[in-house]
N, C-alpha and C. Protein backbone atom coordinates (compact mmCIF):
# COMPACT_ATOMS: atom_id res chain seq x y z
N UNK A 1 102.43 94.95 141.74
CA UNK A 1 102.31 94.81 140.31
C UNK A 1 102.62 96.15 139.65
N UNK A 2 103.28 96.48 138.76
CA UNK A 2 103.93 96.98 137.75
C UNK A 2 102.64 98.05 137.00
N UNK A 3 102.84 99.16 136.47
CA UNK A 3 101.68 99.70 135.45
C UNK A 3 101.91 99.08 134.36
N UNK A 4 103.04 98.65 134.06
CA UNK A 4 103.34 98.29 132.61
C UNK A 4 102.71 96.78 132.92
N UNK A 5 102.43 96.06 133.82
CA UNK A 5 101.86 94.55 133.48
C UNK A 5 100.14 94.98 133.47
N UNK A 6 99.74 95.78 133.97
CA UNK A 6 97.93 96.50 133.32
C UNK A 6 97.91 96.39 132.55
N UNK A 7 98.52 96.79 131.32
CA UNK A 7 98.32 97.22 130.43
C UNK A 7 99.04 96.43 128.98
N UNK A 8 99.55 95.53 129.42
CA UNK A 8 100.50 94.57 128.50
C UNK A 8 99.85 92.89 128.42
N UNK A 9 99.75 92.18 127.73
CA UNK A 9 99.40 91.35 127.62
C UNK A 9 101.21 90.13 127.49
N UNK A 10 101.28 89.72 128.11
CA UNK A 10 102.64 88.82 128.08
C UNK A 10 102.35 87.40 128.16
N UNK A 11 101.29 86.68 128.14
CA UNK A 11 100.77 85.14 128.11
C UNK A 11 101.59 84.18 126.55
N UNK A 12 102.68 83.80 126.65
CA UNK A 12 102.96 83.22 125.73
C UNK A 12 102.21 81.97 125.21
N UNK A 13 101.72 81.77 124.36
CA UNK A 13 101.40 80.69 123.68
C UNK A 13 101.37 80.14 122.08
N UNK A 14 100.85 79.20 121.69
CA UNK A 14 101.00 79.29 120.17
C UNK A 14 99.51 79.43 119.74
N UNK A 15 99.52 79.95 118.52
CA UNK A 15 98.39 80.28 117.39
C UNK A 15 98.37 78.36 116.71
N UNK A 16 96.75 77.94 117.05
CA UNK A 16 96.42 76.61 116.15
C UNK A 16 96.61 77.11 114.75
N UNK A 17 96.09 77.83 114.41
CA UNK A 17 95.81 78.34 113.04
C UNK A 17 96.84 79.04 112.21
N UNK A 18 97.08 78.00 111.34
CA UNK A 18 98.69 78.63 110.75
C UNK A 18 97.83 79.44 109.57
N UNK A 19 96.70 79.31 108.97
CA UNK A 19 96.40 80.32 107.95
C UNK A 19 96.04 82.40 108.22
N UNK A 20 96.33 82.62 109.51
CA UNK A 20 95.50 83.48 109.81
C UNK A 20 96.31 84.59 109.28
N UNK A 21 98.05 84.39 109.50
CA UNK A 21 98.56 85.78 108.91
C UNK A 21 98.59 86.17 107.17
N UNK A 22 98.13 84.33 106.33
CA UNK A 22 98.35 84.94 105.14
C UNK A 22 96.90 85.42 104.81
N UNK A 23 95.76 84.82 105.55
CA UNK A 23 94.57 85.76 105.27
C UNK A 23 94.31 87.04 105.89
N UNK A 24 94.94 87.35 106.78
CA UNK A 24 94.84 88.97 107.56
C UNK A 24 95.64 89.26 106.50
N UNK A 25 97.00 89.46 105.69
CA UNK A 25 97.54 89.89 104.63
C UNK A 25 96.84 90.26 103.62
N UNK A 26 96.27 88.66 102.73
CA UNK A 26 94.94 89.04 101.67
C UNK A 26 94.03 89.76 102.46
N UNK A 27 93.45 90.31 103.31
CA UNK A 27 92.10 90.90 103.57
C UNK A 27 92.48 92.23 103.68
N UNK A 28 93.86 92.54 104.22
CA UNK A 28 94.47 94.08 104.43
C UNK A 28 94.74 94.59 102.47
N UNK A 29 95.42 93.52 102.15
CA UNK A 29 95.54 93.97 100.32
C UNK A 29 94.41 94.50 100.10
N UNK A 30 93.07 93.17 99.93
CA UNK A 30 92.35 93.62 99.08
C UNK A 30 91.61 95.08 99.94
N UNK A 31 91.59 95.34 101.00
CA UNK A 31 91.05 96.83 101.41
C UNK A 31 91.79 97.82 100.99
N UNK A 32 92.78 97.71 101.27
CA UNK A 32 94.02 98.84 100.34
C UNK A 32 93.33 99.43 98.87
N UNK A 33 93.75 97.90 98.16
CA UNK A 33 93.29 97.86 96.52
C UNK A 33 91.84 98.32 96.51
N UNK A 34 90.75 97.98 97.30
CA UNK A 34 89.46 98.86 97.42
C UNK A 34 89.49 100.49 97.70
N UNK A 35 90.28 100.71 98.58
CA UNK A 35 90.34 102.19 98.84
C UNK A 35 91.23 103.01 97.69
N UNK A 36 92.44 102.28 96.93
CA UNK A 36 92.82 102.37 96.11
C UNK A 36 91.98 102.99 95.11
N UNK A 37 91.58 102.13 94.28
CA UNK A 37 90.48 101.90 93.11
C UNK A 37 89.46 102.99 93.25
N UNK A 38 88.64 103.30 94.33
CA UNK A 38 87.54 103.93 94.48
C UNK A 38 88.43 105.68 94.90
N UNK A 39 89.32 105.70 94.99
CA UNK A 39 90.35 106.96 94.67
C UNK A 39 90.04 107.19 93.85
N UNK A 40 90.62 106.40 93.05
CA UNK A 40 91.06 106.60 91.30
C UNK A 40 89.78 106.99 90.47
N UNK A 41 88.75 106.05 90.57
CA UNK A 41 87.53 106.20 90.24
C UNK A 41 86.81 107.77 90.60
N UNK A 42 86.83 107.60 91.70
CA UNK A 42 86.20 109.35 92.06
C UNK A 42 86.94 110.42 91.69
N UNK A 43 88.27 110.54 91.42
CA UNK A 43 89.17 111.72 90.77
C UNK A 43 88.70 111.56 89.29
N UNK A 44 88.62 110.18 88.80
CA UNK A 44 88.13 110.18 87.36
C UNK A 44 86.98 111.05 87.35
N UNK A 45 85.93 110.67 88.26
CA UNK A 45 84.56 110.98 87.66
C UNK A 45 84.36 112.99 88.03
N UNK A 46 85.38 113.33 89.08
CA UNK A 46 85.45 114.57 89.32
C UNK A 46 86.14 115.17 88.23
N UNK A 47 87.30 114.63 87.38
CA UNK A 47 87.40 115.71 86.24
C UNK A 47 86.93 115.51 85.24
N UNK A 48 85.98 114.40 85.04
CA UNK A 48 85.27 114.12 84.18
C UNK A 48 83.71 115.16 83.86
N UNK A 49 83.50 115.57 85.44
CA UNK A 49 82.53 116.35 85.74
C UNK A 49 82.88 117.93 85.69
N UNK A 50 84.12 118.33 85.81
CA UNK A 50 84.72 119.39 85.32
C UNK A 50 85.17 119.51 84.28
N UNK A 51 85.65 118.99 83.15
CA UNK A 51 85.72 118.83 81.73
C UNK A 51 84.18 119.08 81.42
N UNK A 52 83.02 118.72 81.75
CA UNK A 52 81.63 119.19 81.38
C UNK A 52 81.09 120.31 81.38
N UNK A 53 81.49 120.68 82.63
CA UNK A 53 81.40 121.99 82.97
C UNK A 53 82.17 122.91 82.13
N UNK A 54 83.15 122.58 81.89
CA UNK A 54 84.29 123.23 81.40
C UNK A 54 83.74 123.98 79.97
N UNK A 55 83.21 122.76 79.36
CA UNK A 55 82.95 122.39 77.95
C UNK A 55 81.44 123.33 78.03
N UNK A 56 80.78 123.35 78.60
CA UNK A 56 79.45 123.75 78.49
C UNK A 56 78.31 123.11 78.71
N UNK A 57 78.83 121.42 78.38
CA UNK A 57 77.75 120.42 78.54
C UNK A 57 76.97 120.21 79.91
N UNK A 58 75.52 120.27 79.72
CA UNK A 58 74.84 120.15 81.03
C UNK A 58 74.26 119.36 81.26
């Protein structure tokens, strides 16, 4: 036996479940768009917190 058959999975068969790649798709988006968003959000609230500082406000 081969190193490359250890370590490879080659069992052809079919997937029952025809929904799984468009919900692994939606579930990878919406984590994106989460990590996205909560970027955006925390750069907001960091120069939002330096504009305070900036300003004097405590």
């Amino acid at each position: 036996m081969k190193l490359h058959d250890e370590f490879v999975h080659d069992e052809k068969h079919k997937l029952e479940v025809k929904a799984g790649k468009p919900i692994a798709s939606a579930l990878s988006g919406f984590i994106a768009g989460v990590v996205f968003a909560s970027i955006i959000w925390l750069t907001g609230v960091i120069i939002f917190k330096a504009y305070l500082g900036f300003v004097g406000v405590q």
